[in-house]
N, C-alpha and C. Protein backbone atom coordinates (compact mmCIF):
# COMPACT_ATOMS: atom_id res chain seq x y z
N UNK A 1 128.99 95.41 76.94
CA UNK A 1 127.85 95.54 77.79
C UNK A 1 126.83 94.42 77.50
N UNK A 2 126.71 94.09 76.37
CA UNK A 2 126.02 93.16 75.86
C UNK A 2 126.12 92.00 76.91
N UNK A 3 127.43 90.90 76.19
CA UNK A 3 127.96 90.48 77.02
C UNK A 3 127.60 90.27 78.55
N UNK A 4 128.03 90.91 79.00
CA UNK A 4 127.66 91.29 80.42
C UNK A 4 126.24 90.91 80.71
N UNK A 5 125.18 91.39 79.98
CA UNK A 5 124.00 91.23 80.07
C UNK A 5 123.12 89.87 79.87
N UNK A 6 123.81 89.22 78.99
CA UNK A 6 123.76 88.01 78.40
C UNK A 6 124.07 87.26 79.69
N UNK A 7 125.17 87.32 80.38
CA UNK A 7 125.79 86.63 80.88
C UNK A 7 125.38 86.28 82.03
N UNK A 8 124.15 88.04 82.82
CA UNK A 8 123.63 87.93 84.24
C UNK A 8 122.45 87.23 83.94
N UNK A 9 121.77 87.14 82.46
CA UNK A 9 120.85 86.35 82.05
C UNK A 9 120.71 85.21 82.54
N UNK A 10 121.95 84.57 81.71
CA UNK A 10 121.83 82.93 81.58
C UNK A 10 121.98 82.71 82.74
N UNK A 11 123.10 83.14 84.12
CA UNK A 11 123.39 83.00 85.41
C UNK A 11 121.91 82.86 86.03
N UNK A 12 121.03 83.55 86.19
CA UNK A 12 119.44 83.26 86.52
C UNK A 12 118.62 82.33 85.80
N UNK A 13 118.62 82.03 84.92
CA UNK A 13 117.97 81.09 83.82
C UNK A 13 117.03 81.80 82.99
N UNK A 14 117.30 82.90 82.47
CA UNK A 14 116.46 83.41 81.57
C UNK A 14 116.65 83.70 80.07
N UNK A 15 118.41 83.23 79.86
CA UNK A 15 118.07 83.49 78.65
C UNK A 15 119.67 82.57 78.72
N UNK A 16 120.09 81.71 77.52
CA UNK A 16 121.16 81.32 77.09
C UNK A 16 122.30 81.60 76.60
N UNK A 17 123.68 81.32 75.59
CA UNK A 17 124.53 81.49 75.15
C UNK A 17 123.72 81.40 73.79
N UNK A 18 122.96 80.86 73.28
CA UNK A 18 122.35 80.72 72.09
C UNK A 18 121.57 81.99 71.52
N UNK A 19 121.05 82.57 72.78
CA UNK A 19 119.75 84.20 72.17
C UNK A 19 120.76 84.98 71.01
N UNK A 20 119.75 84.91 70.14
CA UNK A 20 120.26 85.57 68.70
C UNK A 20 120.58 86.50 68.96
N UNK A 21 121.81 87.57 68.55
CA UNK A 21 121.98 88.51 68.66
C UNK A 21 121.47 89.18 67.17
N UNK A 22 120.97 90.26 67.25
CA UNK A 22 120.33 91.12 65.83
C UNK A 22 121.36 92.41 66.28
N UNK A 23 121.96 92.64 64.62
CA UNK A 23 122.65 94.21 64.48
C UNK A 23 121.09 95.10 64.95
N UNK A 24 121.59 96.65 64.70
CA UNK A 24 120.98 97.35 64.90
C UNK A 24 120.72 97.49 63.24
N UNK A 25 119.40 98.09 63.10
CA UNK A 25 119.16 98.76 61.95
C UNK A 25 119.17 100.56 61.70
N UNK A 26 119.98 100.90 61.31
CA UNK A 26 120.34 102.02 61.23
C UNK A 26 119.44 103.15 60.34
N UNK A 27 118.34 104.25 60.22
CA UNK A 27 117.78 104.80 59.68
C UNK A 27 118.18 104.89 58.36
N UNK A 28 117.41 104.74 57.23
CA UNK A 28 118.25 105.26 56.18
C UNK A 28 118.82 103.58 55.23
N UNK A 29 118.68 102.73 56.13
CA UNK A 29 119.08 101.70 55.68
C UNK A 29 118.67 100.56 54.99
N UNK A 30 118.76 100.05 54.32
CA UNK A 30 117.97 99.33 52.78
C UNK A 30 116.46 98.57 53.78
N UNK A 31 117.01 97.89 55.16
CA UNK A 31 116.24 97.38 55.40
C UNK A 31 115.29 97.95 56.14
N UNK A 32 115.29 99.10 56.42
CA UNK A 32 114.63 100.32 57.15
C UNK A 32 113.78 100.70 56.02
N UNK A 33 113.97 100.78 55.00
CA UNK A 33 113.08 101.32 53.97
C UNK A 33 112.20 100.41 53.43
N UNK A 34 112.33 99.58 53.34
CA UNK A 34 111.18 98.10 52.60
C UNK A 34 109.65 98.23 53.11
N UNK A 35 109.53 98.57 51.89
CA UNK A 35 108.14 99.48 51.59
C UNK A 35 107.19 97.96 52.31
N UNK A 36 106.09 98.68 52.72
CA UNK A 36 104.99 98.01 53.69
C UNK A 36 104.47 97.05 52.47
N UNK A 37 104.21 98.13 51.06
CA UNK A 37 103.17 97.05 49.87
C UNK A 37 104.32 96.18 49.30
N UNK A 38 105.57 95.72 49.82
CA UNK A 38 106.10 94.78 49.60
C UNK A 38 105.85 93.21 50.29
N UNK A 39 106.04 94.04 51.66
CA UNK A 39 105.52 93.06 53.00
C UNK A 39 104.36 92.49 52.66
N UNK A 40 103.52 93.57 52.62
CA UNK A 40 102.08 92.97 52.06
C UNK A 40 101.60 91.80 51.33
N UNK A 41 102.26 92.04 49.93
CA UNK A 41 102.65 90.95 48.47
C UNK A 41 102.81 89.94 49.33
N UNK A 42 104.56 89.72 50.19
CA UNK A 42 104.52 88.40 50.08
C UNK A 42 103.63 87.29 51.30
N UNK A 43 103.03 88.40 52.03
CA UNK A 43 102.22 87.89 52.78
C UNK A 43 101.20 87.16 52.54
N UNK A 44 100.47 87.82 51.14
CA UNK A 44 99.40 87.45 50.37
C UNK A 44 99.76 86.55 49.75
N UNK A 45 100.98 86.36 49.07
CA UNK A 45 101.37 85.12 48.47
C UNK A 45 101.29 84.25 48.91
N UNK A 46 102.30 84.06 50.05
CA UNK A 46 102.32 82.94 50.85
C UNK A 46 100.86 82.19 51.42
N UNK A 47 99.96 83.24 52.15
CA UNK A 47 99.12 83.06 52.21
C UNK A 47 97.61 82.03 51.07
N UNK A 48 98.03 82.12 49.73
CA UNK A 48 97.70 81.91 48.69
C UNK A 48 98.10 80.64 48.25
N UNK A 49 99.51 80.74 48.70
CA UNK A 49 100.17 79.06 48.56
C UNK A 49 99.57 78.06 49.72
N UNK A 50 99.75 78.74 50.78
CA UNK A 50 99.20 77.90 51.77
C UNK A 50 97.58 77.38 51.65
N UNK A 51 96.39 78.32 50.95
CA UNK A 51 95.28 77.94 50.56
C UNK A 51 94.84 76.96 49.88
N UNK A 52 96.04 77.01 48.56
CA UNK A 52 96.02 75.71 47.17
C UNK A 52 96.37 74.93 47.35
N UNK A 53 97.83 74.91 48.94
CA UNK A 53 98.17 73.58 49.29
C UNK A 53 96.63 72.81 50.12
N UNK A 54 95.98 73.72 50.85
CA UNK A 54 94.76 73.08 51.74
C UNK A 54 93.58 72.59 50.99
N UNK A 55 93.09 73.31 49.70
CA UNK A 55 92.33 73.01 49.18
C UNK A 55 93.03 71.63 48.38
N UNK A 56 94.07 71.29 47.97
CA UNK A 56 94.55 70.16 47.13
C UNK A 56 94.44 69.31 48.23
N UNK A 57 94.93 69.18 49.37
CA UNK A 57 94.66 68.36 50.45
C UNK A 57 93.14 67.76 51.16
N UNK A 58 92.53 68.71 50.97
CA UNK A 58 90.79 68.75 50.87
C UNK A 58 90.38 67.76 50.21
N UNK A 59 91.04 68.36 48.76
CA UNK A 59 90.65 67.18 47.62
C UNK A 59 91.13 65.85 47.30
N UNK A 60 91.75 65.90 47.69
CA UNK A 60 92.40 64.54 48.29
C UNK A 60 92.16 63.49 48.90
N UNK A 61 91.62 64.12 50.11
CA UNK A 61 91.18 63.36 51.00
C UNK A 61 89.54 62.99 51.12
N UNK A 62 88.54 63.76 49.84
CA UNK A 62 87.20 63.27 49.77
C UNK A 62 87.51 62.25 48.72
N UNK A 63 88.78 62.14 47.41
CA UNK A 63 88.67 61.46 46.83
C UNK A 63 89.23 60.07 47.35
N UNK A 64 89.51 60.04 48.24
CA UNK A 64 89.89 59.28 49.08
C UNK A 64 89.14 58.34 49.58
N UNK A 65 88.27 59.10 50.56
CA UNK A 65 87.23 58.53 51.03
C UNK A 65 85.57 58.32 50.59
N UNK A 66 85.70 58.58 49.35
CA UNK A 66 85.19 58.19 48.10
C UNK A 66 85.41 56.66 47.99
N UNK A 67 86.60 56.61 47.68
CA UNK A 67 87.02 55.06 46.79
C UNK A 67 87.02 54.40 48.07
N UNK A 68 87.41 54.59 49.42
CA UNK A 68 86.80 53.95 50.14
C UNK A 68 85.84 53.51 50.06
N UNK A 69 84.52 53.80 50.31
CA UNK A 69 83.41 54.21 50.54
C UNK A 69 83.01 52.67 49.06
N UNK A 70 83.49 52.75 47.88
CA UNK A 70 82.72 52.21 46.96
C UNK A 70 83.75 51.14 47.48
N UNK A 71 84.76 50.74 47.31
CA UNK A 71 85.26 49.66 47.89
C UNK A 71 84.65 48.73 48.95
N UNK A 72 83.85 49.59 50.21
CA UNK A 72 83.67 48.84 51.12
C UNK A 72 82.21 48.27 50.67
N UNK A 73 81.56 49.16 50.26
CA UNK A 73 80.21 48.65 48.94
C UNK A 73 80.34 47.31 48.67
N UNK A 74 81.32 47.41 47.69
CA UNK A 74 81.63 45.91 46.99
C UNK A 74 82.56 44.86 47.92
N UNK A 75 82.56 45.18 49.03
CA UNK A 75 83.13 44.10 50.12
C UNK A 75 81.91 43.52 50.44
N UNK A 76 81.22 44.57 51.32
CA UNK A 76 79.78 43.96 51.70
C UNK A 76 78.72 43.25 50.47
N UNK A 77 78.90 43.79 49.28
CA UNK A 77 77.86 43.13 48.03
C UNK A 77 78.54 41.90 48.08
N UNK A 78 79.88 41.53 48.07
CA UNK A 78 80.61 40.19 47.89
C UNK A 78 80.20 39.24 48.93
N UNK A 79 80.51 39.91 50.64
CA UNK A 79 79.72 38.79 51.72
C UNK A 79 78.50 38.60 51.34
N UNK A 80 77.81 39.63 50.87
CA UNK A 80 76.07 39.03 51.20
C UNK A 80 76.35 37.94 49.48
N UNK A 81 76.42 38.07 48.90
CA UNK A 81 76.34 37.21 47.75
C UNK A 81 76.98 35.66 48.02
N UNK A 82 78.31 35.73 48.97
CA UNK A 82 78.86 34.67 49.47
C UNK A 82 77.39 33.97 50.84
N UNK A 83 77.19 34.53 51.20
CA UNK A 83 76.37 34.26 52.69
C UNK A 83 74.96 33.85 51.85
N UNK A 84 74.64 34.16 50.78
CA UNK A 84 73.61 33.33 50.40
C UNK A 84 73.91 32.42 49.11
N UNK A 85 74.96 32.32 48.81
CA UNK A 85 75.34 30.80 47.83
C UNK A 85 75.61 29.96 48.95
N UNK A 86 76.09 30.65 50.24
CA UNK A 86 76.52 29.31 51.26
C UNK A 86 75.20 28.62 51.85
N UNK A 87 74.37 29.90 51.70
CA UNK A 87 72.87 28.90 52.70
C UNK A 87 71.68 28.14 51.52
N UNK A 88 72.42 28.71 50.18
CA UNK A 88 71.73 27.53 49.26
C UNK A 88 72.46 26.36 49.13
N UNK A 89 74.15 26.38 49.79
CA UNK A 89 74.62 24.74 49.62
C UNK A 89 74.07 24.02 50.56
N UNK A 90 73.85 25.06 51.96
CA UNK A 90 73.53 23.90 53.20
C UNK A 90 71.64 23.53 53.27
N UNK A 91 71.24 24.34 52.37
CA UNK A 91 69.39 23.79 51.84
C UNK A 91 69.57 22.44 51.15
N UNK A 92 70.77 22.74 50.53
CA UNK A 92 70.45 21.41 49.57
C UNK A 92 71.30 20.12 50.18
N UNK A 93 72.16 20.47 50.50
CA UNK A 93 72.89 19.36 51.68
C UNK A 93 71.66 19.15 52.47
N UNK A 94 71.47 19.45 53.47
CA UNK A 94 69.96 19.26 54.42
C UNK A 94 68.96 18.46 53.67
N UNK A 95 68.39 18.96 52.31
CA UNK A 95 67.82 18.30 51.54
C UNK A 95 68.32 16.57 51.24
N UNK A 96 69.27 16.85 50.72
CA UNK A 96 69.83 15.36 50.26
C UNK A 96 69.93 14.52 51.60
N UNK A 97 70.38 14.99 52.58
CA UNK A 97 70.27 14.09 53.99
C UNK A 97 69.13 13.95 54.67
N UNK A 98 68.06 14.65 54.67
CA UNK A 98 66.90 13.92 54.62
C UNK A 98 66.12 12.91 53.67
N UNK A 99 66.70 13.31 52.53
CA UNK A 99 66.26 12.27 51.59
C UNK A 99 67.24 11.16 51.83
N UNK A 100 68.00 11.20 52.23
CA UNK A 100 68.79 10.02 52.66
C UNK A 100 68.34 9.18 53.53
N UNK A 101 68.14 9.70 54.84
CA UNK A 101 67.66 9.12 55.54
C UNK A 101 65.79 9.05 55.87
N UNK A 102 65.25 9.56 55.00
CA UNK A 102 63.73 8.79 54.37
C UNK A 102 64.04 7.73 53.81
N UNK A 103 65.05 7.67 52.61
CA UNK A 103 65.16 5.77 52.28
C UNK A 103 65.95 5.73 52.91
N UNK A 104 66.63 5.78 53.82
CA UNK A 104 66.83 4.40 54.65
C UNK A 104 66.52 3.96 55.78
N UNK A 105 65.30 4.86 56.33
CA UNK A 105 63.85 4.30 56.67
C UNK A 105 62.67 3.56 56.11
N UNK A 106 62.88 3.84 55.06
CA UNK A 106 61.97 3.18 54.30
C UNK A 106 62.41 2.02 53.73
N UNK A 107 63.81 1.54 53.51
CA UNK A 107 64.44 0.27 53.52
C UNK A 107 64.89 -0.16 54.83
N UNK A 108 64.55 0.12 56.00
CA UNK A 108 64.44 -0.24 57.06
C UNK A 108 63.11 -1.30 57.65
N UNK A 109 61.93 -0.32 57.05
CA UNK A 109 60.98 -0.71 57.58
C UNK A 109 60.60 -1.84 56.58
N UNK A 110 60.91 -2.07 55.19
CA UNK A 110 60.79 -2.73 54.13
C UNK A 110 61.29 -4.68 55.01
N UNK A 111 62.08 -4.31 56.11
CA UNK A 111 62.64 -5.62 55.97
C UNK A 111 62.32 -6.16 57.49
């Protein structure tokens, strides 16, 4: 009968050759009896694992973005320290080329 049933299923598209078939559970039977404060336990467990995995992941990811965070610090302390040794080379370049060309205006006008 099963069978059969399965079969007017899949013919409509509602259910496949694949739908699990489950025995019956019979009263009286080991798995008929499995006490609720068992269920419970491993519910809580699992539940418990799944928490320590989220909180380790939590932590993880601030220490993370932590060392980011001081990394990008010392990127930016490095440009600005670069960006002003570069505008004290081009003061003093600027410098020396005006003094350059003061004498050699002034040995210009000399002659």
């Amino acid at each position: 009968m099963r069978k059969q049933l399965l079969a007017l299923l899949s013919m409509i598209g509602l259910a496949g050759w694949t739908v699990p078939a489950h025995a019956q559970v019979l009263k009286g039977s080991k798995e008929a009896t499995k006490k609720a404060s068992t269920v419970k336990q491993a519910k809580a467990q699992k539940e418990a694992s799944a928490a320590a995995s989220h909180a380790a992941m939590k932590d993880h990811k601030a220490a993370s973005d932590a060392s980011a965070g001081k990394s990008a610090a010392h990127i930016k302390m490095e440009k600005s320290a670069a960006e002003a040794n570069a505008a004290k080379t081009n003061a003093h370049i600027k410098m020396k080329k005006n003094a350059a060309g003061a004498a050699a205006a002034k040995g210009a006008a000399k002659k």
